[in-house]
Protein backbone atom coordinates (compact mmCIF):
# COMPACT_ATOMS: atom_id res chain seq x y z
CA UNK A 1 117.08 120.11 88.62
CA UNK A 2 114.10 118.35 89.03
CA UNK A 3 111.06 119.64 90.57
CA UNK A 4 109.68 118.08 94.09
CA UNK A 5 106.68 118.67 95.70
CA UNK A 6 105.86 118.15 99.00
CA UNK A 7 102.32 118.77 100.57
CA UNK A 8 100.30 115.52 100.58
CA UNK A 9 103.28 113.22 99.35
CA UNK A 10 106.13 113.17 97.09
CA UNK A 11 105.34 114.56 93.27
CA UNK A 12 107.87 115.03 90.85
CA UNK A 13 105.34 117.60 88.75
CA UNK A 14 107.72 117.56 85.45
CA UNK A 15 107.10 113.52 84.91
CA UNK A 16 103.70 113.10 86.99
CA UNK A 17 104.60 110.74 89.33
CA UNK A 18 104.21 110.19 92.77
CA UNK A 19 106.68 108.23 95.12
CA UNK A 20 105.21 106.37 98.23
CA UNK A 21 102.01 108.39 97.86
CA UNK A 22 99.05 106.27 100.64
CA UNK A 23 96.47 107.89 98.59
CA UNK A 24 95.06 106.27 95.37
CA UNK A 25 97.00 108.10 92.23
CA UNK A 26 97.44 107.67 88.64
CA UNK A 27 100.97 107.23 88.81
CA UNK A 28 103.08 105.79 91.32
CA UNK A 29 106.60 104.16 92.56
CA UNK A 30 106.00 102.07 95.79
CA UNK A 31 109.31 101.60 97.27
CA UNK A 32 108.21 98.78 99.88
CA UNK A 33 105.30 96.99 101.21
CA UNK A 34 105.19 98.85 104.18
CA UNK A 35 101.77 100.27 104.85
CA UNK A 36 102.51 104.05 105.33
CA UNK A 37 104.74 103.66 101.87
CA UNK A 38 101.95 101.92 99.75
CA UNK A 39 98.78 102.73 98.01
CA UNK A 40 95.94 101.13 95.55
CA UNK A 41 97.45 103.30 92.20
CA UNK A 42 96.03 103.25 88.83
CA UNK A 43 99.81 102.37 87.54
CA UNK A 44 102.79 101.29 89.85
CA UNK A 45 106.24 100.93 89.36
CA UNK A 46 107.61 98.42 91.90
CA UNK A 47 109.46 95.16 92.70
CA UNK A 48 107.81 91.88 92.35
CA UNK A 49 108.56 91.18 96.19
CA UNK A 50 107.02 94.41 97.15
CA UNK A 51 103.93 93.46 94.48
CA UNK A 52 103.90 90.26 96.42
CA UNK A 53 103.98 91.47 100.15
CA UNK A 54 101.30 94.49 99.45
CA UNK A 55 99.17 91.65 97.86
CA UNK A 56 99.44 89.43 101.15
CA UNK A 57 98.85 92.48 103.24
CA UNK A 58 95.38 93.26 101.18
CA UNK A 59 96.55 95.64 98.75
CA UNK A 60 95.21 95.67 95.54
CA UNK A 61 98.20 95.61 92.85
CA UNK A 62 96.77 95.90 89.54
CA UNK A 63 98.04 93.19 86.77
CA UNK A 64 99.46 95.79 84.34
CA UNK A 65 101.48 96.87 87.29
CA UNK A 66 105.02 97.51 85.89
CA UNK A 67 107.43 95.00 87.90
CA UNK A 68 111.20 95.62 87.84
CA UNK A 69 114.11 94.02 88.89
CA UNK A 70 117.01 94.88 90.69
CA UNK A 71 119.22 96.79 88.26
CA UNK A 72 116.53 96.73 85.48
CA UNK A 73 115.86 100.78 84.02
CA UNK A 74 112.48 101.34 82.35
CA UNK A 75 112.00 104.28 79.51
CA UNK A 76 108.82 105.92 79.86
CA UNK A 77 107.35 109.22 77.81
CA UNK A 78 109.46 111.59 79.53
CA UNK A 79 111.80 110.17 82.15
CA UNK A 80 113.40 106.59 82.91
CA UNK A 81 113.61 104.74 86.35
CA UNK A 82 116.01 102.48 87.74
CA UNK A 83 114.91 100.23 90.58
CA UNK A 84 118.33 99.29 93.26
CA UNK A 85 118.08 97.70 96.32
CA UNK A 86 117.25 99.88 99.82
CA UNK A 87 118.57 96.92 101.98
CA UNK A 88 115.27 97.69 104.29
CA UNK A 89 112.62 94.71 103.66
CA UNK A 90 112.38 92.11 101.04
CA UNK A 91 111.55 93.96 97.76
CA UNK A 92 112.72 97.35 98.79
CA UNK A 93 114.12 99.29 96.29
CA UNK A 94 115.13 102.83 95.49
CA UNK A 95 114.34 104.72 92.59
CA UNK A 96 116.57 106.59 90.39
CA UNK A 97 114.63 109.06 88.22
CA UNK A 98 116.41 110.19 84.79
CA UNK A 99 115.06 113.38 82.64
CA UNK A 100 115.47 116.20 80.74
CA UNK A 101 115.57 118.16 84.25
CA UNK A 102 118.25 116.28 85.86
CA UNK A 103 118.53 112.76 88.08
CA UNK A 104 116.89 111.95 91.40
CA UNK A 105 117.39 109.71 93.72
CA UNK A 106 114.47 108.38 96.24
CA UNK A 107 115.46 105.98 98.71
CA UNK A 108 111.65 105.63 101.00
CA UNK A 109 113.32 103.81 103.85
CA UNK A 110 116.50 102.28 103.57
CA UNK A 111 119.66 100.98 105.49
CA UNK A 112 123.29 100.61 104.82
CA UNK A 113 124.24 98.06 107.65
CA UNK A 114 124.58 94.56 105.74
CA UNK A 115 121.22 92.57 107.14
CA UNK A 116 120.58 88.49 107.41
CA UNK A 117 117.48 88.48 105.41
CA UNK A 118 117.41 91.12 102.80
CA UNK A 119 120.41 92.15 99.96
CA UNK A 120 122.24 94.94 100.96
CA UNK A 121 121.52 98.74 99.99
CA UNK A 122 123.54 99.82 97.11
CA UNK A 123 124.58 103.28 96.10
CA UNK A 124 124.13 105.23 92.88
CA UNK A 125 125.13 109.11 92.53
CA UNK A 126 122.01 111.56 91.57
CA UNK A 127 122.01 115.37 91.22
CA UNK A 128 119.13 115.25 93.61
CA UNK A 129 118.52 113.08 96.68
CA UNK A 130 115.41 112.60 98.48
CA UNK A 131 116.01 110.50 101.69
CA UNK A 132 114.06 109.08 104.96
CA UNK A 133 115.89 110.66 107.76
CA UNK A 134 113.97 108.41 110.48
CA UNK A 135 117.11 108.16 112.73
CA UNK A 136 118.71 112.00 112.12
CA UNK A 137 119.93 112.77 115.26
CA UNK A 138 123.80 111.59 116.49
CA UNK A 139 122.60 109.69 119.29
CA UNK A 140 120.91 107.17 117.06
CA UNK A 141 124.05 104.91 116.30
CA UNK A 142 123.09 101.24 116.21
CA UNK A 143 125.47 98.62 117.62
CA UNK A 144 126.79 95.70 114.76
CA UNK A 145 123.99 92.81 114.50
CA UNK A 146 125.87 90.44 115.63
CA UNK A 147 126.09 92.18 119.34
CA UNK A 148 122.14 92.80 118.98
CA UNK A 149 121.80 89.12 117.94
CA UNK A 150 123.76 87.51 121.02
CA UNK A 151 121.91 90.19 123.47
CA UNK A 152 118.71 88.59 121.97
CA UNK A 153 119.55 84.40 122.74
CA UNK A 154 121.20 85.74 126.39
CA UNK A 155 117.78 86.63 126.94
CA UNK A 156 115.43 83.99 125.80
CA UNK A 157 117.92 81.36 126.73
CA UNK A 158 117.71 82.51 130.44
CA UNK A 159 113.79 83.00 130.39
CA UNK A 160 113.85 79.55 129.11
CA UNK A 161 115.93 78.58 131.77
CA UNK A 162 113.67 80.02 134.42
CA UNK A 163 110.83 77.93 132.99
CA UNK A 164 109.30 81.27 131.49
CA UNK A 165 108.26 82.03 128.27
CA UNK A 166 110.33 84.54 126.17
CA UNK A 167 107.88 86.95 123.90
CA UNK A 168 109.52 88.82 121.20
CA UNK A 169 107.90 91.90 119.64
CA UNK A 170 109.08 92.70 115.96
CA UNK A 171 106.58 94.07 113.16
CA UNK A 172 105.02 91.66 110.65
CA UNK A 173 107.17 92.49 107.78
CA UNK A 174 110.68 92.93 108.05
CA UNK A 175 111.83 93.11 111.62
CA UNK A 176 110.25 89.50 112.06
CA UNK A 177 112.01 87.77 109.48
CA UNK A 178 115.36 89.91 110.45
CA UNK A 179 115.09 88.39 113.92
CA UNK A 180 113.93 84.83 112.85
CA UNK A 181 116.91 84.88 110.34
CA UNK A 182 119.22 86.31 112.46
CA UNK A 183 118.41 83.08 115.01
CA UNK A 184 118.95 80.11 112.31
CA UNK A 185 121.75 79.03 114.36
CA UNK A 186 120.98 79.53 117.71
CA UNK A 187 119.40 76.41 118.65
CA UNK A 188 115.79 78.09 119.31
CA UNK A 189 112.60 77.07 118.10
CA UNK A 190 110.45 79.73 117.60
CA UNK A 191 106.63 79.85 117.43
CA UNK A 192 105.17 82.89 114.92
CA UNK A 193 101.91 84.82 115.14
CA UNK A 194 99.93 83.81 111.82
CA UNK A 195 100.70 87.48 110.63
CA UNK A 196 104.10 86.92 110.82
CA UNK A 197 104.07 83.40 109.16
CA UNK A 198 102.18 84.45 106.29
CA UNK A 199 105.05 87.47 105.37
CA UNK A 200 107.66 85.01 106.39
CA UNK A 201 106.14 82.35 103.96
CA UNK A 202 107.03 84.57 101.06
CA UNK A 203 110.37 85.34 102.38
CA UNK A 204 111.09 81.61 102.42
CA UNK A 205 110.08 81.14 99.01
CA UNK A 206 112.57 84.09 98.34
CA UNK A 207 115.55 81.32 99.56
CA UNK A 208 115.54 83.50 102.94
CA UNK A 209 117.25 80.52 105.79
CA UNK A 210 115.44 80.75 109.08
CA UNK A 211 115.58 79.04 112.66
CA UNK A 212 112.80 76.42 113.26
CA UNK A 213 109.75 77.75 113.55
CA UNK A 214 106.05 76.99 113.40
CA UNK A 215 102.79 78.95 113.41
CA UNK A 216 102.19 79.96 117.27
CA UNK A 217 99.46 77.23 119.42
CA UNK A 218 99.12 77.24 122.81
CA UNK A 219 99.83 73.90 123.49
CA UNK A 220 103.38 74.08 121.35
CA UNK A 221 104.54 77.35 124.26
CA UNK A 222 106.68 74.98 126.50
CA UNK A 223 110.78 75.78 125.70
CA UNK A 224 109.54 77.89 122.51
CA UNK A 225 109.75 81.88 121.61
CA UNK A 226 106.86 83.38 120.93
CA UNK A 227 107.40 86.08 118.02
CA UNK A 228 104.77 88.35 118.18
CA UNK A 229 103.90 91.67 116.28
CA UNK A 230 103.75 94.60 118.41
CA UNK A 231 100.22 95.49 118.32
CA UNK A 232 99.42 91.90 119.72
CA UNK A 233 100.84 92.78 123.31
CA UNK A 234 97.76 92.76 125.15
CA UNK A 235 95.78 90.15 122.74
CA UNK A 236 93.97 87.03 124.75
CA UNK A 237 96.71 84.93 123.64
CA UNK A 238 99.59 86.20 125.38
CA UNK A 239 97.40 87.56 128.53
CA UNK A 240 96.88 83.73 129.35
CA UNK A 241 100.45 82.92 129.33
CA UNK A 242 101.18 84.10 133.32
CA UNK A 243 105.10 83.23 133.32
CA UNK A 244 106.14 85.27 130.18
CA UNK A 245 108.79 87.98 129.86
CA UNK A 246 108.78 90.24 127.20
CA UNK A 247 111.40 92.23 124.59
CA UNK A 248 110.69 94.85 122.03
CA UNK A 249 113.02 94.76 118.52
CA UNK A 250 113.22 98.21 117.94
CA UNK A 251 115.81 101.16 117.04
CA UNK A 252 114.19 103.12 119.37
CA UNK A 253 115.62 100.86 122.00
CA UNK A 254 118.21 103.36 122.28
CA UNK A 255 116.10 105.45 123.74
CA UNK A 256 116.62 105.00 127.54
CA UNK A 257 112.81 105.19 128.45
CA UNK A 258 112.51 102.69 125.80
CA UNK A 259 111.27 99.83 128.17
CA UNK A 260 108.58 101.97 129.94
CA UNK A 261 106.77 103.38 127.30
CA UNK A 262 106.57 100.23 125.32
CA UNK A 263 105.90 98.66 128.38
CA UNK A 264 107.95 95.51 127.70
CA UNK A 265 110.79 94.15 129.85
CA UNK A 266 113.83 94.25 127.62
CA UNK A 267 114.43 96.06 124.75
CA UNK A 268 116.74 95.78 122.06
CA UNK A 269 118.20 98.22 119.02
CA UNK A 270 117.19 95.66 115.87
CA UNK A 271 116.39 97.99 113.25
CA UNK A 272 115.89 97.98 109.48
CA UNK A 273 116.62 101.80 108.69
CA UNK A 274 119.94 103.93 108.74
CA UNK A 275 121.58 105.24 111.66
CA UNK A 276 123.14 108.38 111.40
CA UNK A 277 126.42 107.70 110.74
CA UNK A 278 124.72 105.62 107.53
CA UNK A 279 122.83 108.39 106.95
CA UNK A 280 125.95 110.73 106.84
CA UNK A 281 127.62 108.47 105.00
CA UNK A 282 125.17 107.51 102.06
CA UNK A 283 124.91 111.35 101.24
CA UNK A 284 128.89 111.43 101.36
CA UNK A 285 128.78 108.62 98.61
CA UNK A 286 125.81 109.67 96.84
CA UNK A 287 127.28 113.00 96.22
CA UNK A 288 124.10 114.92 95.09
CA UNK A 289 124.23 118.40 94.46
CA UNK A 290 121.29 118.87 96.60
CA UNK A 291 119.38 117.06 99.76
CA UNK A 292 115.70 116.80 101.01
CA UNK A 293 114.70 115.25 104.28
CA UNK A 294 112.02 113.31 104.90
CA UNK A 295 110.58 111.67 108.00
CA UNK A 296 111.73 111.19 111.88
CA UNK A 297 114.84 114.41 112.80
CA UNK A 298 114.18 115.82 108.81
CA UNK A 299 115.00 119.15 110.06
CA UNK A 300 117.84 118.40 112.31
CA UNK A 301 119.85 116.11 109.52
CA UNK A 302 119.07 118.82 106.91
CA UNK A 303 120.82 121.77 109.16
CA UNK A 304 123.39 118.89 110.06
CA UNK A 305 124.05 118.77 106.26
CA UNK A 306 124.34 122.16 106.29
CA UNK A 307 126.62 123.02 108.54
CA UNK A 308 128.80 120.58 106.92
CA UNK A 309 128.27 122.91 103.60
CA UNK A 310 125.83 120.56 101.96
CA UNK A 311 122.62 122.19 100.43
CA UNK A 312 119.92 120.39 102.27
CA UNK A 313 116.33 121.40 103.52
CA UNK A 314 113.50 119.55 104.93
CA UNK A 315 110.34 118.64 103.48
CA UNK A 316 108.79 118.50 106.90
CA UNK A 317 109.37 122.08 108.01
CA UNK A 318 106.02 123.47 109.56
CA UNK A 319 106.75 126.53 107.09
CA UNK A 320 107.13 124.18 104.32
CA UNK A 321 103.84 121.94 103.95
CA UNK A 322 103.13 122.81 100.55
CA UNK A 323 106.99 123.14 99.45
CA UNK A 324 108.12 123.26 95.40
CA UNK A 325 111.82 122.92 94.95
């Protein structure tokens, strides 16, 4: 099988390569543009979307970077990789690894749930699979988008109403253009934080279809939404708008303190990663002979596995920091 090594990232020690590593390394697969996936690496294997969101978001992707496409497999000294869509942001990809040792699979973050502005996650079998795990527990089971969707115009179509302003909070890169997508027929106009624009600019030039929107001004707020990232809850901008009401796009919406500790007044179970009956099911149809667990319930979806008499473990196991399997 092949070797994985867990302590400060991913390393697959027989081929020397790292996968999702934040840290500068000689060799690396980045399997999105997300900021806790990516890093400034001497060589990169990658999509050209992710090469072109990590270069919007200020990371440095070197020209000699080796760009793949959906489907395309690369031969290099001692292993091959094949790049297939995650179905979690625009250039998101898996990777399956190929050597002497045996196949991998490594998904970084992925979904299975078919989403309005990214291609769908597809599924390849391995002999190992290393998989996020952010939503492990059986609670986590996320209604179909279209519910999500209508829950989402209910509410800024009566804030509107009201003669209030709806705010909706959805990270830069992803979530925002899921939402935005997800309202081209809704008959909203929508008003985007520059952040969000300049991801959604290259999602556009992608062929993505979206529902009117412009770059946010105050003066454009009356019978808009207001799409905001997170982080820019308490920013001057929406502190001067006094009649606004507020919802949070988030998986963790399911979560029934979910409105008080994001402090929002709605919230609402848009996400861009696997619930767990996804995540149960992608192993099912993966079929690997073995399963490691990374991020959010690793431990409790590996002993889940287990039970079900599927070798799994966690990477994240406070007895297993520095872990070789």
């Amino acid at each position: 099988m092949v070797e994985v090594e867990h302590g400060d990232g991913i390393f697959l020690p027989q081929i020397a390569l790292w996968m999702d590593s934040q840290r500068t390394r000689d060799f690396a697969f980045v399997s999105h543009a997300h900021s806790d996936h990516t890093g400034s690496h001497r060589r990169a294997i990658l999509t050209e979307g992710t090469a072109r969101l990590m270069f919007a978001r200020g990371k440095r992707v070197k020209a000699d970077a080796h760009i793949l496409d959906y489907g395309q497999t690369m031969d290099f000294e001692n292993f091959r990789i094949t790049l297939v869509p995650a179905g979690h942001v625009h250039g998101s990809a898996q990777g399956l690894i190929e050597c002497e040792a045996g196949s991998l699979l490594y998904t970084g973050d992925f979904k299975l749930r078919k989403g309005a502005s990214s291609p769908a996650a597809q599924i390849v079998h391995a002999e190992t699979l290393v998989m996020e795990t952010t939503f492990g527990l059986p609670r986590y089971i996320f209604p179909p988008l279209e519910e999500v969707v209508a829950q989402v115009v209910a509410f800024c179509n009566e804030t509107l109403n009201a003669k209030e302003v709806p705010v909706l909070f959805a990270y830069s890169l992803g979530k925002a253009q899921e939402i935005l997508a997800a309202l081209a027929n809704a008959g909203l106009s929508v008003l985007l934080h520059d952040s969000v624009e300049k991801i959604t600019a290259i999602y556009r030039d992608a062929g993505v279809a979206f529902a009117p929107h412009e770059v946010f001004s105050a003066e454009k707020i009356p019978g808009r939404v207001l799409l905001f990232p997170p982080h820019f809850a308490k920013s001057a901008e929406l502190r001067a708008i006094p009649n606004r009401r507020t919802a949070m796009l988030t998986g963790w919406a399911l979560d029934p303190s979910a409105i008080y500790r994001m402090g929002c007044d709605r919230a609402f179970p848009l996400s861009d990663h696997a619930d767990y009956p996804d995540l149960l099911r992608f192993v099912e149809q993966v079929n690997p002979a073995r399963v490691l667990t990374l991020h959010g319930f690793a431990n409790e979806f590996a002993r889940d596995l287990r039970t079900r008499g599927i070798e799994a473990w966690s990477l994240l196991g406070a007895n297993q920091l520095d872990l070789r399997l």
